[in-house]
Structures are given as structure tokens and as C-alpha cells.
Protein backbone atom coordinates (compact mmCIF):
# COMPACT_ATOMS: atom_id res chain seq x y z
CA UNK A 1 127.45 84.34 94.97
CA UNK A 2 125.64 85.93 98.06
CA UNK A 3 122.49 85.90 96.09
CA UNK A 4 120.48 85.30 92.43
CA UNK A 5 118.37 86.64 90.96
CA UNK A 6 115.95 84.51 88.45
CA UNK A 7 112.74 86.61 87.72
CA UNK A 8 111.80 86.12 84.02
CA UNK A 9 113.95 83.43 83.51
CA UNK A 10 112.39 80.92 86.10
CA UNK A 11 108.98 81.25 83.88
CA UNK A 12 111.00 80.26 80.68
CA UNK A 13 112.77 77.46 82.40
CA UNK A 14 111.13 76.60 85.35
CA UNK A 15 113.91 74.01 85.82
CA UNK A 16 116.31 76.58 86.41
CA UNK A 17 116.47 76.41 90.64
CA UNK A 18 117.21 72.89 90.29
CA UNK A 19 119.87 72.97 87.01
CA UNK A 20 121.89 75.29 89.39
CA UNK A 21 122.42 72.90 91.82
CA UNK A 22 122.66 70.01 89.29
CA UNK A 23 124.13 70.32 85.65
CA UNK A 24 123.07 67.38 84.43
CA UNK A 25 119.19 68.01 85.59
CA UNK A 26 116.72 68.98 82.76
CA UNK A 27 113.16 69.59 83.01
CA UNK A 28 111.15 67.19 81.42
CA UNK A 29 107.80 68.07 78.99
CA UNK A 30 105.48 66.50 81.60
CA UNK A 31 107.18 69.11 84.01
CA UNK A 32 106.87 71.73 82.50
CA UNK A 33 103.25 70.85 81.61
CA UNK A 34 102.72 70.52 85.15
CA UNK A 35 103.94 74.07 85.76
CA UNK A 36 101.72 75.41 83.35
CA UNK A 37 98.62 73.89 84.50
CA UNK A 38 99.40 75.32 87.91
CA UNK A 39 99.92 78.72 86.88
CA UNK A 40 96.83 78.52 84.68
CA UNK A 41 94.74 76.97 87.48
CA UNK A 42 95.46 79.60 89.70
CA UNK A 43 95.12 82.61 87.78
CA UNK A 44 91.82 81.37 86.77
CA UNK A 45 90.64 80.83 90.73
CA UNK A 46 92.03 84.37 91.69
CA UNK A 47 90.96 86.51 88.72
CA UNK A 48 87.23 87.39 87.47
CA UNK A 49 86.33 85.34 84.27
CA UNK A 50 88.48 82.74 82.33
CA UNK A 51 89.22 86.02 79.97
CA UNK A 52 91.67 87.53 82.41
CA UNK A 53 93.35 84.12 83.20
CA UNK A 54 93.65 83.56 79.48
CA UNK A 55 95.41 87.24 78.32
CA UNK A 56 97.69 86.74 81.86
CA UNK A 57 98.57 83.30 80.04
CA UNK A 58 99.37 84.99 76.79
CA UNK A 59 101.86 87.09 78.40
CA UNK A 60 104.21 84.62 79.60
CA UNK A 61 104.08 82.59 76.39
CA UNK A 62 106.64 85.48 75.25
CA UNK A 63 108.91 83.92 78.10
CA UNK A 64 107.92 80.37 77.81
CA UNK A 65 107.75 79.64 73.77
CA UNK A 66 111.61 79.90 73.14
CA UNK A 67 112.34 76.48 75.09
CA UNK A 68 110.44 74.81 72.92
CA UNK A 69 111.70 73.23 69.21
CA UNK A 70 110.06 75.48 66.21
CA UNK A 71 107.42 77.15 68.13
CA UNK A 72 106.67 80.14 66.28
CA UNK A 73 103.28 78.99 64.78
CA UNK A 74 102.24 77.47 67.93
CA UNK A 75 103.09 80.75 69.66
CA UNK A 76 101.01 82.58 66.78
CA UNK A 77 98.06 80.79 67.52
CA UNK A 78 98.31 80.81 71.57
CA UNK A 79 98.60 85.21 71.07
CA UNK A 80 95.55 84.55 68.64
CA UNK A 81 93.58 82.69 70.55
CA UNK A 82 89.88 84.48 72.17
CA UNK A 83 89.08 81.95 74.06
CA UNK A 84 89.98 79.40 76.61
CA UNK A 85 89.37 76.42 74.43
CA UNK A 86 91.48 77.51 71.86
CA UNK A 87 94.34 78.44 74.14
CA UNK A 88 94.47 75.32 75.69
CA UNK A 89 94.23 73.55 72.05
CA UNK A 90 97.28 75.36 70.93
CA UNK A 91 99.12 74.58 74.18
CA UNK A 92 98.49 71.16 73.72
CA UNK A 93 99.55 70.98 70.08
CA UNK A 94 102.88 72.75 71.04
CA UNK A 95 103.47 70.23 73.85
CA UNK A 96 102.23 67.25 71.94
CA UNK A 97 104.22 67.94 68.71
CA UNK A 98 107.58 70.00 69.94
CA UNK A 99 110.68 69.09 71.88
CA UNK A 100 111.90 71.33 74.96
CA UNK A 101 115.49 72.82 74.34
């Protein structure tokens, strides 16, 4: 293939770049953890007010929720969630408590 594209589908998995090159490679929870923290970290050093970060972080949930075991109510609250405090408790609960796919 002369070229990929992964978009979308690098914020669901970001283990994706390195499963093509190795099968057997999964990303762990700790990982993907990382990854979120980063993203989160940085939208809330570029954009005005932790509000912005937070409804940016809501967004991608769409994408990042379905690798995780029975996430639906843990996605609920993350799309309910006003503020930053709350988000990251329902993060944490869906990381502490769930299994990536």
C-alpha cells in the first residue's frame, strides 16, 4: 500500500500505527491512559478555560468508548459531565473498572 490513512481510528485505538507493523502488539490500559492525559493536557494549555478542553474531550469519547468492555454507562456519565472534576471521575471509573478490547 503506497499510503494509509488512519484519522478517526488512531483516536479509538491509538495502538493502531504500531499493530500494523506488529500483530501480536496491543495497547495496554496504562497506554492508553497515557494518551488521554496528553490529549487532555494539551487541549487544556491551548484553549481558554478548562470548559472548552472538557466538551473537546467529550467529543472523542464517541471514538474512544467502544474499545473498552461495557462502557455505555461510563460513556453516559463522561457526555453528562459539567465539569472537569466529574469528567475526570468518570474517566477514571471506566479505566479502573473496564477491560480494553
Amino acid at each position: 500500500t503506497a499510503s494509509v490513512m488512519l484519522g478517526r481510528g488512531m483516536i479509538a485505538n491509538p495502538g493502531l500505527a504500531g499493530s500494523l507493523s506488529d500483530q501480536d502488539a496491543r495497547m495496554t490500559k496504562e497506554e492508553f491512559r497515557s494518551f488521554h492525559d496528553e490529549i487532555l493536557e494539551g487541549y487544556r494549555e491551548i484553549m481558554s478555560g478548562d470548559r472548552n478542553a472538557l466538551f473537546k474531550m467529550k467529543e472523542l469519547w464517541s471514538y474512544m468508548a467502544p474499545g473498552f468492555t461495557n462502557y455505555a454507562k461510563y460513556l453516559k456519565k463522561i457526555k453528562k459531565s459539567q465539569h472537569l472534576g466529574d469528567y475526570e471521575a468518570a474517566v477514571m471509573s471506566l479505566f479502573g473498572e473496564q477491560e480494553i478490547l
